[in-house]
N, C-alpha and C. Protein backbone atom coordinates (compact mmCIF):
# COMPACT_ATOMS: atom_id res chain seq x y z
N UNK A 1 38.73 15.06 -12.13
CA UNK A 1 38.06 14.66 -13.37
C UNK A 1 36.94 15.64 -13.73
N UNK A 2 35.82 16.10 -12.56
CA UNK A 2 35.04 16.78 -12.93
C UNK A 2 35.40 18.47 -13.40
N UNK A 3 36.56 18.58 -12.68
CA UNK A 3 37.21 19.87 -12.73
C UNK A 3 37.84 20.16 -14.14
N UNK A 4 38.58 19.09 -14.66
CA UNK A 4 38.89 19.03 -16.22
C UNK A 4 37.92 19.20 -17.21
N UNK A 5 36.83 18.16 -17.21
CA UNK A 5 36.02 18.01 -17.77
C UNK A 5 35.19 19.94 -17.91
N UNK A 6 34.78 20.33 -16.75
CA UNK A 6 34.10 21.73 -16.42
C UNK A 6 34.96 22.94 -17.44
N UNK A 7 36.12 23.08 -16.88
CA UNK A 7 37.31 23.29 -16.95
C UNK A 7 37.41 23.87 -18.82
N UNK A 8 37.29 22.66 -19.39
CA UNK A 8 38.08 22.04 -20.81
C UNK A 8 36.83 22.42 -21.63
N UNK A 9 35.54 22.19 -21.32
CA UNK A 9 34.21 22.71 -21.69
C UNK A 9 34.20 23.99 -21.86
N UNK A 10 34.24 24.98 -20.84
CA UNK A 10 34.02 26.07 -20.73
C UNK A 10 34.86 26.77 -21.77
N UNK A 11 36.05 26.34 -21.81
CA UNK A 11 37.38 27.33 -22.10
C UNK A 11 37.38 27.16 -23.46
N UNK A 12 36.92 25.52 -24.09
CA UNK A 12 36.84 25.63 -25.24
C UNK A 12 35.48 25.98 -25.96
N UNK A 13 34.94 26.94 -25.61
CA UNK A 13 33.36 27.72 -26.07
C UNK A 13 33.45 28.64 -26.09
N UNK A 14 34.77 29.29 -25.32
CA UNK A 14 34.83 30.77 -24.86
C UNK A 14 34.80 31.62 -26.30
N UNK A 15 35.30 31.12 -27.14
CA UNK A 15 35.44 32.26 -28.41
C UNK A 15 33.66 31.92 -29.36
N UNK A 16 33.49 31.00 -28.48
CA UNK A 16 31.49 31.04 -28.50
C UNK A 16 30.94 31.85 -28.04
N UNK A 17 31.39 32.01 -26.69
CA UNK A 17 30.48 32.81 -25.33
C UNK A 17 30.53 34.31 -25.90
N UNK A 18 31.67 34.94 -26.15
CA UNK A 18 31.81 35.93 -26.38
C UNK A 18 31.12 36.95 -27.67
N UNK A 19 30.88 36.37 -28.86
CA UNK A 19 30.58 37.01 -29.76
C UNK A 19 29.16 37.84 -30.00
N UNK A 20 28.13 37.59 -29.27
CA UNK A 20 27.12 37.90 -29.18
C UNK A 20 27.30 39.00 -27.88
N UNK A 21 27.87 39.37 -26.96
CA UNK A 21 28.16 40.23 -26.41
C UNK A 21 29.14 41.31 -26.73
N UNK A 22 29.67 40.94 -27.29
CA UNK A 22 31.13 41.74 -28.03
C UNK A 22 29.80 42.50 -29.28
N UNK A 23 29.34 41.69 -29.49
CA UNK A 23 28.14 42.46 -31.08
C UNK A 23 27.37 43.75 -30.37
N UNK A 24 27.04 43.43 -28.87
CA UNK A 24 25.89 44.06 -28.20
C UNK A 24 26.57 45.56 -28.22
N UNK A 25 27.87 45.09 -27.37
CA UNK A 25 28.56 46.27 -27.36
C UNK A 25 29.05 47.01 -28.31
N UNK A 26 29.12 46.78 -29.65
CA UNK A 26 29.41 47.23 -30.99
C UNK A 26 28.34 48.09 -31.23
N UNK A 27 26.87 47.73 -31.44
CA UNK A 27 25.69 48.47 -31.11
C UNK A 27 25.51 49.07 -32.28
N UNK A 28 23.93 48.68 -32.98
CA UNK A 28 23.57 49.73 -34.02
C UNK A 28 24.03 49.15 -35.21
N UNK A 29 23.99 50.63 -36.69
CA UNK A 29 24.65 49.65 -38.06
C UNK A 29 23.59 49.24 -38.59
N UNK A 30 23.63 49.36 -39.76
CA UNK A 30 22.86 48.58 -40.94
C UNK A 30 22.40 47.33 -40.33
N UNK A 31 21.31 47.24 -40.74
CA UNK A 31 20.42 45.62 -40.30
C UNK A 31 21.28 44.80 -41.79
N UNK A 32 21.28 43.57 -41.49
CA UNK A 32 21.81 42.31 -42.03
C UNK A 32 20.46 42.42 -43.57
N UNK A 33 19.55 42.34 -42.59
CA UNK A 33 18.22 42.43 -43.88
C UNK A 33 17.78 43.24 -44.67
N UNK A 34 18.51 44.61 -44.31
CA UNK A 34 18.23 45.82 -45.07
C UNK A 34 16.47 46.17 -45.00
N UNK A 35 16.16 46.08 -43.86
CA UNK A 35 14.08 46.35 -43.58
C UNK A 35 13.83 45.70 -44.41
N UNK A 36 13.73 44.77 -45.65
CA UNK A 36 13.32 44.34 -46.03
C UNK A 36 12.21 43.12 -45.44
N UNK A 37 10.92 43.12 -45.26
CA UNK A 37 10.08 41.80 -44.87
C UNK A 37 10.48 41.03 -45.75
N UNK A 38 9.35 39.45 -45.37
CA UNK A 38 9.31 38.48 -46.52
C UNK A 38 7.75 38.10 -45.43
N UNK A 39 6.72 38.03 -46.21
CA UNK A 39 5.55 37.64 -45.54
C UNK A 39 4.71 39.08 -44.63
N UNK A 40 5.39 39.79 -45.02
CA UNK A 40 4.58 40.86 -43.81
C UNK A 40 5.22 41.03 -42.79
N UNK A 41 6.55 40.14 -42.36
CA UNK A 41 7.27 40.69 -41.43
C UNK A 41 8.75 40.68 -41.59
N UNK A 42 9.12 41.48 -40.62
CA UNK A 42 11.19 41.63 -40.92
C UNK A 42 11.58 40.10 -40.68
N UNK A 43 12.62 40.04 -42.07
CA UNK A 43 13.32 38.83 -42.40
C UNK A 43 14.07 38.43 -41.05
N UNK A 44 14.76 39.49 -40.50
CA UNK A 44 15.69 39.14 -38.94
C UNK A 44 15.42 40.53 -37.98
N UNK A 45 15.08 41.59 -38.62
CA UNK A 45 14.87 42.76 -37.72
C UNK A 45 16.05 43.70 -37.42
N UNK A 46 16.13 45.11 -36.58
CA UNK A 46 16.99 45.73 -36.58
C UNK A 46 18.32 45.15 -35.47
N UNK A 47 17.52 44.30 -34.85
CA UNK A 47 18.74 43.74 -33.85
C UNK A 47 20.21 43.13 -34.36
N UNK A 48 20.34 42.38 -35.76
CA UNK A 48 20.85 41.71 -36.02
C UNK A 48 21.74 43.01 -37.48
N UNK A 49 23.06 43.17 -37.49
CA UNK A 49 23.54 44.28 -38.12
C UNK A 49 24.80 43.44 -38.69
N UNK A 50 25.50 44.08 -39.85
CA UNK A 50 26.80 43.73 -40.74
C UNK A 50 27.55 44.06 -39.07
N UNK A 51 27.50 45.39 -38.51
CA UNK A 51 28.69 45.74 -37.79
C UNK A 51 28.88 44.91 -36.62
N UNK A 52 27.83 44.14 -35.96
CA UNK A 52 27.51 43.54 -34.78
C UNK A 52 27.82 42.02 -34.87
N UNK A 53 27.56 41.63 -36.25
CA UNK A 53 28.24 40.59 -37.08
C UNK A 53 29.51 40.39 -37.00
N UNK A 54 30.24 41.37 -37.61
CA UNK A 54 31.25 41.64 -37.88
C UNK A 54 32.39 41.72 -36.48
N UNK A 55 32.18 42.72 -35.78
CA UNK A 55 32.66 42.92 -34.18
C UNK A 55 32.30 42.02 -33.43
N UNK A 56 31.71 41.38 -33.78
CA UNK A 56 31.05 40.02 -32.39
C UNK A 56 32.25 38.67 -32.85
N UNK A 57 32.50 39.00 -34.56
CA UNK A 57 33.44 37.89 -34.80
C UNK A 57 35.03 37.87 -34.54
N UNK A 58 34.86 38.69 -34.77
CA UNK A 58 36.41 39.44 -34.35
C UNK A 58 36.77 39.26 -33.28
N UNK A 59 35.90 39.68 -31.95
CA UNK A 59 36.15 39.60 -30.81
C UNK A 59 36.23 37.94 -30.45
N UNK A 60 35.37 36.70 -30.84
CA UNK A 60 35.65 35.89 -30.76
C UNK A 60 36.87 35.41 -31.24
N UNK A 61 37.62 35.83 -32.31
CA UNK A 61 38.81 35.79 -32.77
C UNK A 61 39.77 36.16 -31.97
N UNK A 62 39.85 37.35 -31.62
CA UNK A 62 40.74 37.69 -31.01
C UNK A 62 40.89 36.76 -29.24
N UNK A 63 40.08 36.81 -28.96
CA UNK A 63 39.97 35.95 -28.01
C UNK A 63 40.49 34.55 -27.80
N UNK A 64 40.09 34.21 -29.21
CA UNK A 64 40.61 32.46 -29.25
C UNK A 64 42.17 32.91 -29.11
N UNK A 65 42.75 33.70 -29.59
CA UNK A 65 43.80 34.11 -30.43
C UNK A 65 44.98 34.04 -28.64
N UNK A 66 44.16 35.24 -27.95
CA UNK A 66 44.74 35.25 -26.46
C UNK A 66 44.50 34.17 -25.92
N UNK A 67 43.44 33.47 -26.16
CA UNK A 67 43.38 32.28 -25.00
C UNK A 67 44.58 31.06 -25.50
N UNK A 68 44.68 31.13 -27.01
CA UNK A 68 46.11 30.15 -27.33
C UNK A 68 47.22 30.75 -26.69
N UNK A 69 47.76 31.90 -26.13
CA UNK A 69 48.61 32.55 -25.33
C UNK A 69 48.91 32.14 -24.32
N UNK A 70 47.45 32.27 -23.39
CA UNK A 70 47.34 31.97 -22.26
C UNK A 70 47.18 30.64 -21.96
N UNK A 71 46.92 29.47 -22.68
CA UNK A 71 47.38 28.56 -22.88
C UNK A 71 47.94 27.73 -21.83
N UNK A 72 49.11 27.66 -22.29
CA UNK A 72 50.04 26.86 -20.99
C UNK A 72 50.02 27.19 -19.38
N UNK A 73 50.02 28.83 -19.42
CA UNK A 73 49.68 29.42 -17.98
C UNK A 73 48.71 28.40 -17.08
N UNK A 74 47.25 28.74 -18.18
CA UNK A 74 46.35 28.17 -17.52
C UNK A 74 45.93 26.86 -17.24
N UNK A 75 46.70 25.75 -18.22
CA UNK A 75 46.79 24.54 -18.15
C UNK A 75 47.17 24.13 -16.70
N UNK A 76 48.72 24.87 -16.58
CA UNK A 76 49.43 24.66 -15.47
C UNK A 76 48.65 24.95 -14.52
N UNK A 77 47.83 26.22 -14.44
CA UNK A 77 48.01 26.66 -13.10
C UNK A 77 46.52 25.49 -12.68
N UNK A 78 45.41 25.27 -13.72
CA UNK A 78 44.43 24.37 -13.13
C UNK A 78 44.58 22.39 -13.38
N UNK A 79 45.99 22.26 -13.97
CA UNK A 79 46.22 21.15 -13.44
C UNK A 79 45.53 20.67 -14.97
N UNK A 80 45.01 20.95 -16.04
CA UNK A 80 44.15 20.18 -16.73
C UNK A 80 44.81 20.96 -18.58
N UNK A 81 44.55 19.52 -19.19
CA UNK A 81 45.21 20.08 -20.54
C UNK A 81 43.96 20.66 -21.42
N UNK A 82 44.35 21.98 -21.75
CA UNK A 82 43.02 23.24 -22.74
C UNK A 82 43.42 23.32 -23.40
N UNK A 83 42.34 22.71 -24.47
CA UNK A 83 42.52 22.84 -25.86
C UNK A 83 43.15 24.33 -26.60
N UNK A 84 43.91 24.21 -27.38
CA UNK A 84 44.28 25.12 -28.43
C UNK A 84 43.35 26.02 -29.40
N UNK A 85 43.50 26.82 -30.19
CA UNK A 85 42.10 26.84 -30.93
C UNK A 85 42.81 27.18 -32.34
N UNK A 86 42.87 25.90 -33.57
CA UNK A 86 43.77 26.90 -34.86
C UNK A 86 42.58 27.31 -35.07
N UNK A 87 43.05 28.33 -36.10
CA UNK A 87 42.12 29.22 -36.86
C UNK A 87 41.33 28.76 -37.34
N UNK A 88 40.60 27.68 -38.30
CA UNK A 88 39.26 27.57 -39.02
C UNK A 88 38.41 26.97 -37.86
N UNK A 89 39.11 26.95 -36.22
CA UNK A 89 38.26 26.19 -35.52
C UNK A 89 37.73 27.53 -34.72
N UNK A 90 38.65 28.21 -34.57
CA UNK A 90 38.50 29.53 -33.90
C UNK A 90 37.18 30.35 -34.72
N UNK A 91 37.37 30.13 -36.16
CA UNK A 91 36.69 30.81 -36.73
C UNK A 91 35.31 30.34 -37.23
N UNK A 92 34.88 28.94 -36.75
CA UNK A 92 34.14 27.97 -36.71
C UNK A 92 32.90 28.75 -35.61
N UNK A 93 34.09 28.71 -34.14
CA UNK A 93 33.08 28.93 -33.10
C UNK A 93 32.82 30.35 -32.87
N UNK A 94 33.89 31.47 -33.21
CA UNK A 94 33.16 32.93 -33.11
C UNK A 94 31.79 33.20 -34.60
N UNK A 95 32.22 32.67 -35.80
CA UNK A 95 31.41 33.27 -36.79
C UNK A 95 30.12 32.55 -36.70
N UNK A 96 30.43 31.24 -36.02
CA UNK A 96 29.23 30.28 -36.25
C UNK A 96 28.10 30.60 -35.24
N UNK A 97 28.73 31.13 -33.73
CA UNK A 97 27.87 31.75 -32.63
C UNK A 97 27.21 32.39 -33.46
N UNK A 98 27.93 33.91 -34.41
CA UNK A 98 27.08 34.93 -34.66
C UNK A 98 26.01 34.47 -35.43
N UNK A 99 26.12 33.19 -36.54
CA UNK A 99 25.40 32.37 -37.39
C UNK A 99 24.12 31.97 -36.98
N UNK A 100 23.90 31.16 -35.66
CA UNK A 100 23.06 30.27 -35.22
C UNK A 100 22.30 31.52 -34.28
N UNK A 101 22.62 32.91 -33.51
CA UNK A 101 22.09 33.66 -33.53
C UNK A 101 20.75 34.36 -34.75
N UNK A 102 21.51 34.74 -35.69
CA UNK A 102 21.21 35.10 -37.22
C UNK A 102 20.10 34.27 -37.29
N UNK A 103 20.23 32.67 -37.52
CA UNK A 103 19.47 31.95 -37.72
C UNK A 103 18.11 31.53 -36.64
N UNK A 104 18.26 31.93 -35.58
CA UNK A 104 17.57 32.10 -34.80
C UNK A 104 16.40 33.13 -34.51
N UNK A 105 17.07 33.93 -35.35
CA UNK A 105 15.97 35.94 -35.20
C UNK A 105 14.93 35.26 -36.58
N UNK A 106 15.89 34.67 -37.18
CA UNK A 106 14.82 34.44 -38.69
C UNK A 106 13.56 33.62 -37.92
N UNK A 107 14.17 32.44 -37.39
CA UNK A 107 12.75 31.31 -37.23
C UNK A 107 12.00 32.11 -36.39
N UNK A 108 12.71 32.94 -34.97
CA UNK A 108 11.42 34.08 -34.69
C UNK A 108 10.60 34.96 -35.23
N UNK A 109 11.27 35.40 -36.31
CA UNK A 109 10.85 36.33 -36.77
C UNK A 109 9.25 35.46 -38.11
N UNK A 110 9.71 34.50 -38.36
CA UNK A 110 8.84 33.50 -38.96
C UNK A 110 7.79 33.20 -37.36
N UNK A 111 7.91 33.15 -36.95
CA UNK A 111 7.08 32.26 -36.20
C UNK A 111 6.02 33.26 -35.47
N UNK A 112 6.44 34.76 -35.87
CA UNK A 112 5.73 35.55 -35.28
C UNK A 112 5.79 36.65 -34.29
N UNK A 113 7.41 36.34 -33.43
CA UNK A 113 7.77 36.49 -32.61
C UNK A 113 8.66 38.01 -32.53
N UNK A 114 8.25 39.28 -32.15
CA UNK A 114 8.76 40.02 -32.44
C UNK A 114 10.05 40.10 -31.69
N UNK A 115 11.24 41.25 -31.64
CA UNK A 115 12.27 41.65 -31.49
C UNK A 115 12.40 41.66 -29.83
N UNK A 116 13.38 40.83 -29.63
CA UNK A 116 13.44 40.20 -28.20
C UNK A 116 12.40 39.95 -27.39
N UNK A 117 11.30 38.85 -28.21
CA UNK A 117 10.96 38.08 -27.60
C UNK A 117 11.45 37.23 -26.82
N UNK A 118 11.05 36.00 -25.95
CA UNK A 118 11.72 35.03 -25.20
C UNK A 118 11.22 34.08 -25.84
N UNK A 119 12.43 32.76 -26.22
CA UNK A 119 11.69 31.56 -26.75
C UNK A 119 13.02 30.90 -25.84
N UNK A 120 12.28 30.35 -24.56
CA UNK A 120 13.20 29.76 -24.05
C UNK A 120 13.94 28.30 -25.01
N UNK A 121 14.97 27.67 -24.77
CA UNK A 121 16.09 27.42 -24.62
C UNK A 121 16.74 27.69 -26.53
N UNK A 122 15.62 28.59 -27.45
CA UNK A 122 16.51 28.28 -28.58
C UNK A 122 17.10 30.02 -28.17
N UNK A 123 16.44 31.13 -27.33
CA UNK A 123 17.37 31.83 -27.01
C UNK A 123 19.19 31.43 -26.35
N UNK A 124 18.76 30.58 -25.82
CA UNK A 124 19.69 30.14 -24.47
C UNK A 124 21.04 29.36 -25.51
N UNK A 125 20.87 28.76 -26.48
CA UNK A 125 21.34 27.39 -27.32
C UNK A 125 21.78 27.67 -28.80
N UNK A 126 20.74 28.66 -29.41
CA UNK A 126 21.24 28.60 -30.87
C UNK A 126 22.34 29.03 -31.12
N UNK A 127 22.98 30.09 -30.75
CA UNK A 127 24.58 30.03 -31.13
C UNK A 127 25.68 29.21 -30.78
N UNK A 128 25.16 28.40 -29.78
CA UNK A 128 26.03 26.77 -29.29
C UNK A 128 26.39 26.07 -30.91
N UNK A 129 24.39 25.89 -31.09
CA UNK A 129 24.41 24.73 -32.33
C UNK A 129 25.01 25.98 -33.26
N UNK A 130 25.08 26.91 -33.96
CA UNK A 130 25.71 27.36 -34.70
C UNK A 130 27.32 27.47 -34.89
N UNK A 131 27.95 27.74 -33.25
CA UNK A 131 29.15 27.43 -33.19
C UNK A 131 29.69 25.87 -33.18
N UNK A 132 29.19 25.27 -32.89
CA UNK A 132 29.70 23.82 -33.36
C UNK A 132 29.37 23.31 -34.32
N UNK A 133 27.78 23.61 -35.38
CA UNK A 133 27.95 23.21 -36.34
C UNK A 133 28.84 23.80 -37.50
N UNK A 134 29.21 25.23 -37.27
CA UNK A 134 30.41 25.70 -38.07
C UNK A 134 31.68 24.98 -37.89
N UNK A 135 31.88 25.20 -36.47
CA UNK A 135 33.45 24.47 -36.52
C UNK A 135 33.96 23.08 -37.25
N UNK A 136 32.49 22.27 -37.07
CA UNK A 136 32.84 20.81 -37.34
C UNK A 136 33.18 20.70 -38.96
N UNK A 137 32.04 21.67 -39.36
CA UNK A 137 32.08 21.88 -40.90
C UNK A 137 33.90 22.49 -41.70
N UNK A 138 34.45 23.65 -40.41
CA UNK A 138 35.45 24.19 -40.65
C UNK A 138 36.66 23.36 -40.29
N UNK A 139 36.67 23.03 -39.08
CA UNK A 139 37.47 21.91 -37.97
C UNK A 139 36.92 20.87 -37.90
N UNK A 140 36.85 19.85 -38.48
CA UNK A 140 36.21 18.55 -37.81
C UNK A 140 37.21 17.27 -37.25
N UNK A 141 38.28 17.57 -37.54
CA UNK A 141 39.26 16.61 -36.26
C UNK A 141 38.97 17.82 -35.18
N UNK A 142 39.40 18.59 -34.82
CA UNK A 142 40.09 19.22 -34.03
C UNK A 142 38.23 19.25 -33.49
N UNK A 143 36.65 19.69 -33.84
CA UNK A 143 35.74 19.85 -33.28
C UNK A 143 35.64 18.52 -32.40
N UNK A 144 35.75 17.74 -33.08
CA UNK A 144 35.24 15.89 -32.95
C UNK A 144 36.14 15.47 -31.62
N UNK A 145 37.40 15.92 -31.90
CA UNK A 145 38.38 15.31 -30.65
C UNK A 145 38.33 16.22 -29.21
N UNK A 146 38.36 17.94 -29.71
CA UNK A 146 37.87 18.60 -28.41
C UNK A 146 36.19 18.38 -27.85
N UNK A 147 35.33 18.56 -28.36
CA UNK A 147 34.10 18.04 -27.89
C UNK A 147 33.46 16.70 -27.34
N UNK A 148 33.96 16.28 -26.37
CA UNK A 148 33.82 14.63 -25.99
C UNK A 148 32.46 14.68 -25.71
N UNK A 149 31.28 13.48 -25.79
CA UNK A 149 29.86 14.03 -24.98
C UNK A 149 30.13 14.47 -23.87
N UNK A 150 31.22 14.30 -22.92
CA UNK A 150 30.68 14.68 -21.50
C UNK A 150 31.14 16.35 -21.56
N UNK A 151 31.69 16.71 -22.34
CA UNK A 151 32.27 18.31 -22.54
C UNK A 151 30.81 18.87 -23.12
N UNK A 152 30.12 18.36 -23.75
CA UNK A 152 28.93 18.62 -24.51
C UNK A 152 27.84 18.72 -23.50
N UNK A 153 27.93 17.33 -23.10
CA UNK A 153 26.50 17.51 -21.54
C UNK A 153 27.24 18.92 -20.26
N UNK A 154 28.43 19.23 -20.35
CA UNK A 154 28.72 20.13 -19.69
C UNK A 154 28.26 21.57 -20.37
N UNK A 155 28.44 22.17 -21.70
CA UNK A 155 28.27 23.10 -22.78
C UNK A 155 26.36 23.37 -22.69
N UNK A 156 25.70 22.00 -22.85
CA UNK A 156 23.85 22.19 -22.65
C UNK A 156 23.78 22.51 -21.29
N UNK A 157 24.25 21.88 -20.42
CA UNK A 157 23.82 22.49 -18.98
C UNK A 157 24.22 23.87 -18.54
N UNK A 158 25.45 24.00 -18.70
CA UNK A 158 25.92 25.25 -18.37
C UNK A 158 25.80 26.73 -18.97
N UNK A 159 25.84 26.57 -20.20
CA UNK A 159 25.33 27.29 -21.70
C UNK A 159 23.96 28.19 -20.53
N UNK A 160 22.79 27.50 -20.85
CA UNK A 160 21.65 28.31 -20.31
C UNK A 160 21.66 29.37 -18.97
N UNK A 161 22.55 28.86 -18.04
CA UNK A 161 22.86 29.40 -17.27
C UNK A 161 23.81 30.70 -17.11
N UNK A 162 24.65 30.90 -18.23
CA UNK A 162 25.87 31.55 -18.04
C UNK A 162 24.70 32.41 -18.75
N UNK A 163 24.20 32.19 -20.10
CA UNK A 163 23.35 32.97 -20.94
C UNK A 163 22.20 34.14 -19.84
N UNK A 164 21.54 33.07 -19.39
CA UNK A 164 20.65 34.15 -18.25
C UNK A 164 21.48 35.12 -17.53
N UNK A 165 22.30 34.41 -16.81
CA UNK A 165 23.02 35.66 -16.05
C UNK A 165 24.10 36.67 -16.78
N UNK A 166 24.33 36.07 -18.32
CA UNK A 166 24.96 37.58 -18.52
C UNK A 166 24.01 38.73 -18.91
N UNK A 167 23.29 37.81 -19.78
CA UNK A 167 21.65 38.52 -20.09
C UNK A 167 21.16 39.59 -18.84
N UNK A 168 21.12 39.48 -17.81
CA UNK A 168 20.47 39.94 -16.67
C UNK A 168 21.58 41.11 -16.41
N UNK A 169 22.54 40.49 -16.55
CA UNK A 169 23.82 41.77 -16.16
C UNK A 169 23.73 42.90 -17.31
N UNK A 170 23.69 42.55 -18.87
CA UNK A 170 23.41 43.37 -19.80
C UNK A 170 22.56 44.45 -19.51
N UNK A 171 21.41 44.32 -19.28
CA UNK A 171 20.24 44.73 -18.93
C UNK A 171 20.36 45.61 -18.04
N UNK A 172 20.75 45.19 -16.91
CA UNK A 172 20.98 46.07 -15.69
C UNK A 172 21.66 47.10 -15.84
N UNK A 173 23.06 46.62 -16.40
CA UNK A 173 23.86 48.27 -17.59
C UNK A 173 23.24 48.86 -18.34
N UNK A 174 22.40 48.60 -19.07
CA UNK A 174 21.74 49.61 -20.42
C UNK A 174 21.80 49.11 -21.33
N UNK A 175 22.79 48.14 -21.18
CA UNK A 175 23.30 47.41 -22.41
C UNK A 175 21.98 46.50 -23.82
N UNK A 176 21.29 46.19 -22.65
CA UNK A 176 19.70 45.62 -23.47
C UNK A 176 19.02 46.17 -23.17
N UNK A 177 17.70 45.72 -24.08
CA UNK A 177 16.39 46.49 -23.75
C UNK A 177 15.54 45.42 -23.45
N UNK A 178 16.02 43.81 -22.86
CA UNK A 178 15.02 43.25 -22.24
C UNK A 178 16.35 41.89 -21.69
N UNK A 179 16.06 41.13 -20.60
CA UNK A 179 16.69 40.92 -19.63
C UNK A 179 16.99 39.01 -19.96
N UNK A 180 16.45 38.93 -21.20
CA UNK A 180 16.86 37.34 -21.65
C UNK A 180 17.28 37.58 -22.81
């Protein structure tokens, strides 16, 4: 039960997990905001780009795309039934990650907080709430019926964790210029 539950969580976020790393590695590109401030400071800053946008979604796409492939393999081989992903759900949780990111640099960037600052858990979380509040908006049978609370209390707990340690691995490659 706990293994399904873990399992069915994880696998259905994956085209979440991915897009914000897939962006990192895209790297660079026009800022989203064009330098433009609003108040004296950058609207989202240089971190946040059309191309990083763009490649971070894709890759979540493509991903959902293989993981409907892999599919049955993996059902079988861990004993537990994984969700599918159609497309406006697929495209729910890669565009919506990059979204709730986006939306995240803004309220930092409002709040004062310059370019990879740490604001623990809305670093750790906002592209969660962005990818599920897209999907539900895009998918809402298919969000509502794959997301049970206990897949959800699995997604908040685990989420922060996977986040730090890829964060830390980024970093250690070159890949970032600060380690959360």
């Amino acid at each position: 039960m706990l293994v399904s539950l873990v399992a069915g969580a994880l696998w259905a976020m994956l085209p979440a997990y991915v897009p914000n790393n897939v962006a990192v590695l895209a790297g660079g590109g026009r800022p989203i905001d064009g330098g433009r401030e609003f108040a004296g400071r950058r609207v989202l800053g240089d971190g946040k780009t059309w191309r990083g946008t763009a490649v971070g979604t894709l890759g979540g796409l493509a991903l959902a795309a293989l993981l409907n492939v892999a599919r049955p393999s993996a059902s079988a081989l861990l004993g537990v039934d994984l969700p599918a992903f159609p497309p406006l759900a697929a495209l729910g949780l890669a565009f919506g990650a990059m979204l709730g990111d986006v939306l995240a640099s803004l309220l930092k960037r409002r709040l004062g907080r310059q370019r990879g600052a740490a604001v623990p858990g809305l670093d750790q979380l906002d592209f969660v709430v962005g990818a599920l509040g897209l999907a539900v908006l895009l998918a809402p049978a298919w969000t509502l019926a794959t997301f049970s609370l206990g897949r959800l209390v699995v997604v908040a707990v685990a989420t922060p964790l996977l986040h730090v340690t890829t964060n830390a691995g980024a970093y250690w490659l070159g890949l970032k210029s600060e380690p959360w």
